[in-house]
N, C-alpha and C. Protein backbone atom coordinates (compact mmCIF):
# COMPACT_ATOMS: atom_id res chain seq x y z
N UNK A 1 108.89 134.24 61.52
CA UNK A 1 109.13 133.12 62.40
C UNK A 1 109.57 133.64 63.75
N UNK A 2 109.28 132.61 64.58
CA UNK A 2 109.53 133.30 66.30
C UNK A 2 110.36 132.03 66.51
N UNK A 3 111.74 132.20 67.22
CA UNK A 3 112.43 131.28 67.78
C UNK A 3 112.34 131.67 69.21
N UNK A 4 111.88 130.71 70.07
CA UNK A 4 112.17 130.37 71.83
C UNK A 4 113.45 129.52 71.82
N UNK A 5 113.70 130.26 72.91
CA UNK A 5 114.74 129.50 73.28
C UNK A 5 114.81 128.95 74.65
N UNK A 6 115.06 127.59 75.55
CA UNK A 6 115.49 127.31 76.89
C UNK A 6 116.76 127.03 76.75
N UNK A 7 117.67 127.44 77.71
CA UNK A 7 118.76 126.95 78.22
C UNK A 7 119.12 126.26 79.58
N UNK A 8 119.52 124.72 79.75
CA UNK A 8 119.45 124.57 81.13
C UNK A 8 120.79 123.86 80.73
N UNK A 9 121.87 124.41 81.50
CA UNK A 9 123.11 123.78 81.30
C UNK A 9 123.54 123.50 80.49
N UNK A 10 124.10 122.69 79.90
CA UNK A 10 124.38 122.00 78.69
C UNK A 10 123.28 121.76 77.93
N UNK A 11 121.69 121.45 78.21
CA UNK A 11 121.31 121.39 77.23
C UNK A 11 120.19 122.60 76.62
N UNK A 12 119.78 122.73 75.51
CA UNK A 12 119.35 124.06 74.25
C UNK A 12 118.06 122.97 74.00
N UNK A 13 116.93 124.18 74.39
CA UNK A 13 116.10 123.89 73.42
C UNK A 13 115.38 124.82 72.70
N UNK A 14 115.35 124.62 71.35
CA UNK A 14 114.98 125.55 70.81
C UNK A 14 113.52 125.45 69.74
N UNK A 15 112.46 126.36 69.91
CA UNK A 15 111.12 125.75 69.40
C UNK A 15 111.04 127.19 68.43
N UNK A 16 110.57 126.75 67.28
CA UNK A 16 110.25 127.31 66.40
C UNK A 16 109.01 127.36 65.91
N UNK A 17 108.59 129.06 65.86
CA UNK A 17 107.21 128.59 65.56
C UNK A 17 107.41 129.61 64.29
N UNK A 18 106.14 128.92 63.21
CA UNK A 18 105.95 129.79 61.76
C UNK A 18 106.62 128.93 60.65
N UNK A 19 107.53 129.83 59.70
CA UNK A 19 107.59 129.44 58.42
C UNK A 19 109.41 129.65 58.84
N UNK A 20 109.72 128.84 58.40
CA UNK A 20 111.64 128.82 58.54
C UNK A 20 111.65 128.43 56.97
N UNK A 21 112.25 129.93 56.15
CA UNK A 21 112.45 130.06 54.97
C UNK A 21 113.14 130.63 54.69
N UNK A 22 113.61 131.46 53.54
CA UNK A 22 114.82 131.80 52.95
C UNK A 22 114.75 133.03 53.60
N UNK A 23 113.79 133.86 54.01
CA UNK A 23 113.88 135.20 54.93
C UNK A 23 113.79 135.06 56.30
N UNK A 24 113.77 133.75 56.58
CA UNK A 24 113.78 133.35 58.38
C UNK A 24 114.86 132.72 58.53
N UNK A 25 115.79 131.85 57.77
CA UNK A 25 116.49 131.00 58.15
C UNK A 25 117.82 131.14 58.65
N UNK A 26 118.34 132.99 58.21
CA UNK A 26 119.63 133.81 58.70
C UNK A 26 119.16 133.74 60.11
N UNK A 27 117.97 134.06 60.30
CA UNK A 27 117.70 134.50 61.64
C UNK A 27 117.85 133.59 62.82
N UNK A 28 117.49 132.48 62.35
CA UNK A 28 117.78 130.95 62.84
C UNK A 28 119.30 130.40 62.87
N UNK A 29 119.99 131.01 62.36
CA UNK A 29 121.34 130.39 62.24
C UNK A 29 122.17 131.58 62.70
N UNK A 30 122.00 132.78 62.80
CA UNK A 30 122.54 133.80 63.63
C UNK A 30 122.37 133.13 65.22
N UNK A 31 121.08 133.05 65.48
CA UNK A 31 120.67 132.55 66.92
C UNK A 31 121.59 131.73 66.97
N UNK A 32 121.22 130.82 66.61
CA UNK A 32 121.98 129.17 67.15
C UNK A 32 123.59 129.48 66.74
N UNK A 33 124.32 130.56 66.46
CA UNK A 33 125.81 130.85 66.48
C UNK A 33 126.08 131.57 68.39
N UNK A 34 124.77 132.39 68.16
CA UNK A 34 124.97 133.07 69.50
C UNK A 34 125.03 131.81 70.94
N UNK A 35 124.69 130.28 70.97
CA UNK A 35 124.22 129.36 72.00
C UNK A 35 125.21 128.35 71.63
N UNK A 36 125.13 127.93 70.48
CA UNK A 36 125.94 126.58 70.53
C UNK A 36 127.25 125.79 70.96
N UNK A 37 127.98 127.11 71.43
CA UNK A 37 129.81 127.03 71.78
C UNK A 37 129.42 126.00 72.86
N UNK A 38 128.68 125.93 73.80
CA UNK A 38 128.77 124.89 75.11
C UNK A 38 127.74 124.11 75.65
N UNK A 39 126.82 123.74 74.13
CA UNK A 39 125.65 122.79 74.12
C UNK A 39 126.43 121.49 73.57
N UNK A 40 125.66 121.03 74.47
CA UNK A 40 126.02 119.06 74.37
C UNK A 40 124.79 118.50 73.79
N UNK A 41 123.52 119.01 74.20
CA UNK A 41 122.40 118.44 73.47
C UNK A 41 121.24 119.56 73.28
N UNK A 42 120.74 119.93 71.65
CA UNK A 42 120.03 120.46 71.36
C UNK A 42 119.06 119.37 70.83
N UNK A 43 117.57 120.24 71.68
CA UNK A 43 116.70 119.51 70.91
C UNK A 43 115.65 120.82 70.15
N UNK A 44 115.10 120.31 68.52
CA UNK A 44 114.41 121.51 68.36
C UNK A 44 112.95 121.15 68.43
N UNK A 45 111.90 121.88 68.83
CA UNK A 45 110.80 121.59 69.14
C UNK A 45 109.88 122.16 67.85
N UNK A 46 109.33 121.39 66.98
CA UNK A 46 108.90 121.96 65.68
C UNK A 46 107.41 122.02 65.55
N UNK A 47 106.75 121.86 67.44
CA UNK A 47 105.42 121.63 67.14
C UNK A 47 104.59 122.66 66.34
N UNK A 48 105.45 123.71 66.25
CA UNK A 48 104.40 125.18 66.05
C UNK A 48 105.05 125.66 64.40
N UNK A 49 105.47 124.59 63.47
CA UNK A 49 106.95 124.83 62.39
C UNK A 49 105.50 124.61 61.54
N UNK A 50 105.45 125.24 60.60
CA UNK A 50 103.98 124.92 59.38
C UNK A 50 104.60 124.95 58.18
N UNK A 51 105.98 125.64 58.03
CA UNK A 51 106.47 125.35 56.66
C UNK A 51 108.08 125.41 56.98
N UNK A 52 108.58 124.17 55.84
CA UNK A 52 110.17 124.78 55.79
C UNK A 52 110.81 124.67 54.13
N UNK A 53 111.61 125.23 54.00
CA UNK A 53 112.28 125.55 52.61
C UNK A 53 113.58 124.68 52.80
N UNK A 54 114.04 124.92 51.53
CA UNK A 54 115.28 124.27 51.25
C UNK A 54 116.71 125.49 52.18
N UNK A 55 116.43 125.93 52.22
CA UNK A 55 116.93 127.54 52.84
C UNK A 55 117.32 126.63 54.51
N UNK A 56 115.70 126.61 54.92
CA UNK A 56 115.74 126.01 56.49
C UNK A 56 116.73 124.95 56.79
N UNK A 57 116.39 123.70 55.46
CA UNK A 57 116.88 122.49 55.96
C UNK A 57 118.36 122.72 55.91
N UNK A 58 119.18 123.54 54.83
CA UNK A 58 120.13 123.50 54.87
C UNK A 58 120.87 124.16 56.93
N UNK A 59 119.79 125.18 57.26
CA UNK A 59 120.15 125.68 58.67
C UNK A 59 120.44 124.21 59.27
N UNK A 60 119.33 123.45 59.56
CA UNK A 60 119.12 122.27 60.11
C UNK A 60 120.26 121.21 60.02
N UNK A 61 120.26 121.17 58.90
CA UNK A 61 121.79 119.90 58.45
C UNK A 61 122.87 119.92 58.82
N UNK A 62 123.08 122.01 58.64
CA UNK A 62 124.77 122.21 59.32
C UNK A 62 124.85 122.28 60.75
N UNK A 63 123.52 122.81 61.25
CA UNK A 63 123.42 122.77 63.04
C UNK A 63 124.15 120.62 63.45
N UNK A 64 123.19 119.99 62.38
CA UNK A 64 123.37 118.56 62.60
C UNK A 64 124.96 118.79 62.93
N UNK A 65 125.34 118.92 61.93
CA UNK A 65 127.06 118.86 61.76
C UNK A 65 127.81 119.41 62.42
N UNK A 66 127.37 120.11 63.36
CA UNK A 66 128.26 120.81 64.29
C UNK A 66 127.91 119.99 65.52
N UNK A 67 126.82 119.87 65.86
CA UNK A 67 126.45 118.95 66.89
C UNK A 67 126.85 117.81 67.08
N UNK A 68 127.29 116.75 65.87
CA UNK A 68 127.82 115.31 65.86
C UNK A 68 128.99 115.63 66.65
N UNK A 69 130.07 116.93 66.50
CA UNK A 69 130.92 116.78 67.11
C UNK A 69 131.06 116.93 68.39
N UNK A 70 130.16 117.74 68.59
CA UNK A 70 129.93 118.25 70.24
C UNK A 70 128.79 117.64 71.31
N UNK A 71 127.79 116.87 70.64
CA UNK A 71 126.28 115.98 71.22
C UNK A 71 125.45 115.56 70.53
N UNK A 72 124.68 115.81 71.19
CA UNK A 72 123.48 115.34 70.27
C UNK A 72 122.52 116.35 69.81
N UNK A 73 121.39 115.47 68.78
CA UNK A 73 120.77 116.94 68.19
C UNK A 73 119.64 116.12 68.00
N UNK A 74 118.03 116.44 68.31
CA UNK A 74 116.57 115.69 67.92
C UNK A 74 115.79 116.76 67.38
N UNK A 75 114.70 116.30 67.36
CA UNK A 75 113.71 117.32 66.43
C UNK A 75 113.02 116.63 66.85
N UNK A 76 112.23 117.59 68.24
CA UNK A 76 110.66 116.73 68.59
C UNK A 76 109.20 117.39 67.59
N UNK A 77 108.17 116.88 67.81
CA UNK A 77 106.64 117.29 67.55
C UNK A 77 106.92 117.92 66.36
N UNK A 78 107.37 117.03 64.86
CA UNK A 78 107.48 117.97 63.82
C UNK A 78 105.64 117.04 63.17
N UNK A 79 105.70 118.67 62.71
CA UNK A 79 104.28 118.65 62.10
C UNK A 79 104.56 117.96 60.95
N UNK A 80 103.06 116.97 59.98
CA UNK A 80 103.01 116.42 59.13
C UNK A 80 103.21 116.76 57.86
N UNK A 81 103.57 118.60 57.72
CA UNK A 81 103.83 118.65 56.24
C UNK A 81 105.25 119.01 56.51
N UNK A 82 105.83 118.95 57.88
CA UNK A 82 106.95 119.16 57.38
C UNK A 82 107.97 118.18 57.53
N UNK A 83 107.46 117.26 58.45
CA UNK A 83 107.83 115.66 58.17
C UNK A 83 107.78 115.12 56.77
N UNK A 84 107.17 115.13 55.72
CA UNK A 84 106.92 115.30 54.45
C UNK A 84 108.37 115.70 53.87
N UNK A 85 108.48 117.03 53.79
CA UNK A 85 109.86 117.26 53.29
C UNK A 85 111.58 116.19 53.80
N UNK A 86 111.40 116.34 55.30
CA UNK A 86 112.36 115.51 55.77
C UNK A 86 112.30 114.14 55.32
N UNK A 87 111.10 113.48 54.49
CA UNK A 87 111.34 112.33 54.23
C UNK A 87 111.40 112.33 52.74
N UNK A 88 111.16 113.18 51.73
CA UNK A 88 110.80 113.54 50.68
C UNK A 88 112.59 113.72 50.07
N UNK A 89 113.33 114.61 51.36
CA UNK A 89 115.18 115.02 50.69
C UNK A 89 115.97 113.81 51.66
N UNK A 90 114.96 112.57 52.00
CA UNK A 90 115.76 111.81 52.78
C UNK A 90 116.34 112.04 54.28
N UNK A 91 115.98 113.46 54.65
CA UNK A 91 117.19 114.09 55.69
C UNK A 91 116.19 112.96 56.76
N UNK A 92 115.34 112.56 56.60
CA UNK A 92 114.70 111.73 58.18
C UNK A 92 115.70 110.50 58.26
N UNK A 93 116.44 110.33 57.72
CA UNK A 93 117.51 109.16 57.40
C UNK A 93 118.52 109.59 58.46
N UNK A 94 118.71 110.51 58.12
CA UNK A 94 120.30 111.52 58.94
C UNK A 94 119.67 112.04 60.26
N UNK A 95 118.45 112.49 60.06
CA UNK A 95 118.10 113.49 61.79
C UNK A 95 117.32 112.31 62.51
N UNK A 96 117.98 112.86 63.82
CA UNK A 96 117.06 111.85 64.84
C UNK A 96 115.53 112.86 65.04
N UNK A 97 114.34 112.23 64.98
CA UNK A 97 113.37 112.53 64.76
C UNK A 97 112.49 111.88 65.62
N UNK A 98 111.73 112.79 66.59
CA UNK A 98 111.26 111.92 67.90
C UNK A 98 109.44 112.24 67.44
């Protein structure tokens, strides 16, 4: 998996492209430890995301949870199989999903 990253002030965006799985998802949550201290709004860009694991979503859920306290958090251009899962463990309930 390849994570991009933009930073413009306060807000993070971060686009993921590939498979965010149980051997990508440290890598994803190392990153987003290194940015998040003084983001107000992350958005993640999932146009280029083709698979995610239970591994990923858990990255995803706790990023959520750190973010409620500090801004906001979206998930643009998620692809159709992996929209699938987010509606499949319910999490499209909990994530804002553009």
């Amino acid at each position: 998996m390849d994570i991009e990253k933009q930073m413009d002030g306060k807000k993070l965006v971060v686009k993921l492209i590939g498979r965010l799985d149980t051997e990508t998802s440290p890598l994803l949550s190392d990153s987003l430890d290194e940015d998040l201290d003084n983001v107000e709004d992350l958005t993640f860009d999932l146009s280029e995301l083709i698979y995610i694991s239970s591994a990923g979503l858990r990255v995803i859920l706790s990023t959520q949870k750190i973010m409620n306290k500090q801004g906001t958090m979206k998930l643009i251009n998620v692809q159709d199989i992996v929209q699938e899962v987010f509606d499949a463990t319910g999490l499209s309930t909990i994530l804002t999903i553009e």
